[in-house]
Every structure is written in structure tokens, then in C-alpha cells.
C-alpha atoms as a PDB file:
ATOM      1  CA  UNK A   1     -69.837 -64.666  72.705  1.00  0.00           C
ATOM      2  CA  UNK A   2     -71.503 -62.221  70.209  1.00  0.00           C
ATOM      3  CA  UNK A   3     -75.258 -63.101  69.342  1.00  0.00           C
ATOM      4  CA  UNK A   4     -75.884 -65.652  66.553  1.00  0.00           C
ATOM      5  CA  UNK A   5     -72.672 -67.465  67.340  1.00  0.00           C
ATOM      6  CA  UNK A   6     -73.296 -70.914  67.382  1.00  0.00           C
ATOM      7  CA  UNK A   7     -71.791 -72.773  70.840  1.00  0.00           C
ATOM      8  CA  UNK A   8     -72.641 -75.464  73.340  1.00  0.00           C
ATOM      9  CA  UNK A   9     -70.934 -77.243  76.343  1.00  0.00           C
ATOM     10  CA  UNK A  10     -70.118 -80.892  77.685  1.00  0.00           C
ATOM     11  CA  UNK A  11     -69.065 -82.651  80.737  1.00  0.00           C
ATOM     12  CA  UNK A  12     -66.796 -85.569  79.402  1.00  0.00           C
ATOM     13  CA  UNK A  13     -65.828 -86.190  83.379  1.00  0.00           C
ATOM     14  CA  UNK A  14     -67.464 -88.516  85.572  1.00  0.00           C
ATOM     15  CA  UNK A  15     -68.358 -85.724  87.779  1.00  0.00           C
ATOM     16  CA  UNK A  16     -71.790 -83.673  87.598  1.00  0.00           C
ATOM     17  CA  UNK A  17     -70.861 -80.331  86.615  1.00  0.00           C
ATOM     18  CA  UNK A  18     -72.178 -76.597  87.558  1.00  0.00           C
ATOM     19  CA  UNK A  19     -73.092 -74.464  84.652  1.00  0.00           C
ATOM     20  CA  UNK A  20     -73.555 -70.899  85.268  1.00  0.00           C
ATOM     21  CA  UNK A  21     -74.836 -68.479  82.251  1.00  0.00           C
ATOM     22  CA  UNK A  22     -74.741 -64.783  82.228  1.00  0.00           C
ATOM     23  CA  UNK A  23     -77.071 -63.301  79.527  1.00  0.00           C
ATOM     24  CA  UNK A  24     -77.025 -59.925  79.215  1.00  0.00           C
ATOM     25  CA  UNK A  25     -79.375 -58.339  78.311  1.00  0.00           C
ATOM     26  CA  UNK A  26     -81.425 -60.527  80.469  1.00  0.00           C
ATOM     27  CA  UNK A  27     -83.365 -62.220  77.199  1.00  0.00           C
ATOM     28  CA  UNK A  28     -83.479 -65.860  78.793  1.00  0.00           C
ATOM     29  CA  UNK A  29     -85.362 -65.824  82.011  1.00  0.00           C
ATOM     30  CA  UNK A  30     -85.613 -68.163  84.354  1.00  0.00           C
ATOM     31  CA  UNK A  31     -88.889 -70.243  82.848  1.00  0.00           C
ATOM     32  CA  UNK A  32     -86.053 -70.987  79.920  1.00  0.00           C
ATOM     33  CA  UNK A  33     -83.914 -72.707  82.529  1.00  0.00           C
ATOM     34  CA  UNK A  34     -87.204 -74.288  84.551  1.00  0.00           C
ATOM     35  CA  UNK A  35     -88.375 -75.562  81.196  1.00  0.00           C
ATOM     36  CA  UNK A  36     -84.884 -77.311  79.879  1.00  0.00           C
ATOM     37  CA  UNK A  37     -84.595 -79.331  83.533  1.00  0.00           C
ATOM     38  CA  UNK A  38     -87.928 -80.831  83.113  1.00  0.00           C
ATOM     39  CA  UNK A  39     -86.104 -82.054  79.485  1.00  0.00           C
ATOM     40  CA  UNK A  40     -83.342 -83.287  81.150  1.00  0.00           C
ATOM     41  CA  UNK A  41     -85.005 -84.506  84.119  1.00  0.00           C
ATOM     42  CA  UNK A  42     -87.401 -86.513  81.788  1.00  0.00           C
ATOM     43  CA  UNK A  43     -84.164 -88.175  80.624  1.00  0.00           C
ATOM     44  CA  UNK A  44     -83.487 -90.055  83.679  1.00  0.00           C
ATOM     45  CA  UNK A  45     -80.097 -90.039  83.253  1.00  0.00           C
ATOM     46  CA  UNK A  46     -79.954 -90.925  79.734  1.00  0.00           C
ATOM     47  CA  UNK A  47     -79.582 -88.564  76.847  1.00  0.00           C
ATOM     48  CA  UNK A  48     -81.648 -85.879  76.767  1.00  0.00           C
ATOM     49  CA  UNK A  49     -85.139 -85.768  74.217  1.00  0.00           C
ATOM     50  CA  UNK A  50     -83.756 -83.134  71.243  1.00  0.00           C
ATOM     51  CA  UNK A  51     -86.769 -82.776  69.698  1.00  0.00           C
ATOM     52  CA  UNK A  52     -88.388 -81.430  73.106  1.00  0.00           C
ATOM     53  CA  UNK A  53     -84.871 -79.100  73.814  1.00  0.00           C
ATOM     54  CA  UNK A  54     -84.961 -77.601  70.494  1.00  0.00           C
ATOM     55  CA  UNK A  55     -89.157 -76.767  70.869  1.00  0.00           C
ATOM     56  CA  UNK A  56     -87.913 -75.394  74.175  1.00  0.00           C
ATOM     57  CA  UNK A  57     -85.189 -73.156  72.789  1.00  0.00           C
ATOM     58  CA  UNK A  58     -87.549 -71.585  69.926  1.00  0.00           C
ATOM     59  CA  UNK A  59     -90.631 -71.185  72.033  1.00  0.00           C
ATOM     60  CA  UNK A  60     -87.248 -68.731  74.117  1.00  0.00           C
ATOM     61  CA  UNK A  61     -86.335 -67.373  70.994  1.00  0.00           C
ATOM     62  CA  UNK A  62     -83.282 -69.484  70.481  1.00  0.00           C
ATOM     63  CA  UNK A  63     -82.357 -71.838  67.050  1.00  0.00           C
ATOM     64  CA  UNK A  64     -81.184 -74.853  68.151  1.00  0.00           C
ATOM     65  CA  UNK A  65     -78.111 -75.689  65.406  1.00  0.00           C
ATOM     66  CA  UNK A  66     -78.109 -78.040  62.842  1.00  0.00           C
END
């Protein structure tokens, strides 16, 4: 997808999913990805904290859409 193109994913199965991004060029390294499973993990299972996603995405350089 060309950059600034707003997108996102879900799982709607009961199933946990694999995700695997390609960036290129390499802009998200892997502290971006380190950083959003300590969101999730805080979670517990529950819906992740968006507040603490979207300060994760701009300190990465990323807007999180409205």
C-alpha cells in the first residue's frame, strides 16, 4: 500500500492469527514491534489500551487514524 494510506487488520476467527509486515524501506524496526506487544500484552486478553498504541505509533513516526 502506498505511504499515507490509511489501513489496519482483524482476526474475526476464534483462532490466534500470524501477522507478518514487510516495510520497505525498513522505517519500522523492530523496537516498533517490541513496543506494541508490551500494549497488547498489557491487555491481558482484552482490548488493547489506544491511547498507549497511538503514543507508540507517533513516537515510530506513524498517525494513528481518526
Amino acid at each position: 500500500m502506498p505511504r499515507g494510506a490509511v489501513h489496519g487488520f482483524e482476526n474475526r476467527g476464534d483462532a490466534d492469527a500470524s501477522f507478518l509486515a514487510v516495510v520497505t524501506p525498513g522505517l519500522l524496526g523492530p523496537d516498533y514491534f517490541r513496543e506494541i506487544r508490551a500494549v497488547i500484552t498489557a491487555a491481558a486478553g482484552g482490548p488493547p489500551d489506544l491511547a498507549a498504541v497511538g503514543e507508540v505509533m507517533r513516537r515510530h513516526g506513524l498517525t494513528p487514524a481518526a
